[in-house]
Protein backbone atom coordinates (compact mmCIF):
# COMPACT_ATOMS: atom_id res chain seq x y z
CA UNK A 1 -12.07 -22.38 -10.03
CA UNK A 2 -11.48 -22.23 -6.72
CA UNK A 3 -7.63 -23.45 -6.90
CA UNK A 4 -6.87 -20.71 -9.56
CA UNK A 5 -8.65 -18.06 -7.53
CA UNK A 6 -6.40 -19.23 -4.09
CA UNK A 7 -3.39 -19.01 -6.75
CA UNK A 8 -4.29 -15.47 -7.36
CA UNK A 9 -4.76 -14.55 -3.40
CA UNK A 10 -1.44 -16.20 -2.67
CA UNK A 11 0.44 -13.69 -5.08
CA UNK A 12 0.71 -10.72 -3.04
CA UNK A 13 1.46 -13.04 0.10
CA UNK A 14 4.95 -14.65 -1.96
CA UNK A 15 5.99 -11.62 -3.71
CA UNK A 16 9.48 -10.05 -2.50
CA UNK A 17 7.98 -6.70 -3.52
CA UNK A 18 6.05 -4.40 -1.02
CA UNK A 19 2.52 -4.08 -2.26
CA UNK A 20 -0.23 -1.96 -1.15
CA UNK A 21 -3.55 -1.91 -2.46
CA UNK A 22 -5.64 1.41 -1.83
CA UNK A 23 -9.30 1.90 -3.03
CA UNK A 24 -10.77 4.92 -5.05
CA UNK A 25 -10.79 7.06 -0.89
CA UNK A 26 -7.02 6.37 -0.40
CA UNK A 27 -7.97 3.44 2.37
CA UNK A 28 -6.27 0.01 1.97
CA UNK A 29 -7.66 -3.19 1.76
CA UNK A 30 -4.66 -5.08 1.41
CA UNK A 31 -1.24 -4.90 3.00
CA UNK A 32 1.10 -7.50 2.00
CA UNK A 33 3.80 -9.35 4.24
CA UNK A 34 6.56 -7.57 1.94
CA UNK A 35 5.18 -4.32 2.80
CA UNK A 36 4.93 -5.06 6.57
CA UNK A 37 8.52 -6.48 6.60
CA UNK A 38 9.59 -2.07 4.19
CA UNK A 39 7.07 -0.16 6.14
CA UNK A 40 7.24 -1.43 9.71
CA UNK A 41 3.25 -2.01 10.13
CA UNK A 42 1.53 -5.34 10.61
CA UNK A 43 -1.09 -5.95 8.37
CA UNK A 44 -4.00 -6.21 11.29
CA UNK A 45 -2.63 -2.66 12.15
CA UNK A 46 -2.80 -0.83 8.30
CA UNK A 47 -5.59 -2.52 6.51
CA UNK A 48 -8.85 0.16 6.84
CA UNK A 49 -6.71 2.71 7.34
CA UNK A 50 -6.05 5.73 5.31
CA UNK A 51 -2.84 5.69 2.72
CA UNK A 52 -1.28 8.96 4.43
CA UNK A 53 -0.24 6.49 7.60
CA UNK A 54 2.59 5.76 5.47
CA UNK A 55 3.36 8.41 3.22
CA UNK A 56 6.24 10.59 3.55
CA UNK A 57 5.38 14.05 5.40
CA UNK A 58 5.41 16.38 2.41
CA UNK A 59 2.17 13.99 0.93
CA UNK A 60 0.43 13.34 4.16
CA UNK A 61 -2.53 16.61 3.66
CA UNK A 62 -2.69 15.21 0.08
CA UNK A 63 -5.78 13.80 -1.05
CA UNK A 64 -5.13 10.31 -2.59
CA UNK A 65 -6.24 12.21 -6.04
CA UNK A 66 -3.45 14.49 -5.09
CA UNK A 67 -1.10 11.29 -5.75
CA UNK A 68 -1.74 10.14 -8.93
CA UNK A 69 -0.59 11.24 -11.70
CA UNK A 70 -2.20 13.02 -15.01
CA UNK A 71 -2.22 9.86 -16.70
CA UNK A 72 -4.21 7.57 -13.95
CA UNK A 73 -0.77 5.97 -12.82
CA UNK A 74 -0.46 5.83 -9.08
CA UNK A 75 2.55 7.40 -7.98
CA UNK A 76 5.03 5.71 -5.39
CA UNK A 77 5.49 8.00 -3.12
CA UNK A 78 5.31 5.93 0.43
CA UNK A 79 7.99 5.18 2.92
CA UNK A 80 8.79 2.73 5.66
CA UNK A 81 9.10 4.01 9.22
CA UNK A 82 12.29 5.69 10.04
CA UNK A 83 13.54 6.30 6.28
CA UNK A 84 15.00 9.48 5.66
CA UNK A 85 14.22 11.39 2.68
């Protein structure tokens, strides 16, 4: 059990994908290396933190309900530091 589970947690860390995980009150948990390398924050510096640190300017008074959409698919809506819209 314990190698499949340490498969699973290794995922996020190998994938060449950005990938942040936000709970149900728009903080995140998990900030993978991917995402540190697109949105220019460390992991040690994001994870707690609210999901309108990195989301573009027109989202950021949003409500994380405010970014999903009808259907219960998140939206992807965040930027990296510095990118122009």
């Amino acid at each position: 059990m314990r190698t499949r589970e340490a498969r699973l947690y290794a995922i996020p860390d190998t994938m060449t994908e950005g990938m942040i995980v936000i709970d149900e009150r728009g903080i995140i948990p998990s900030f993978n290396p991917a995402a540190e390398r697109i949105f220019g924050y460390r992991s040690a510096e994001i994870v707690g933190r609210k999901i309108s640190l990195v989301l573009p300017e027109p989202d950021r008074d949003r409500s994380y309900a405010a970014c999903r959409h009808g259907d219960g698919a998140r939206s992807s809506v965040a930027r990296g530091r510095g990118d122009e819209a």
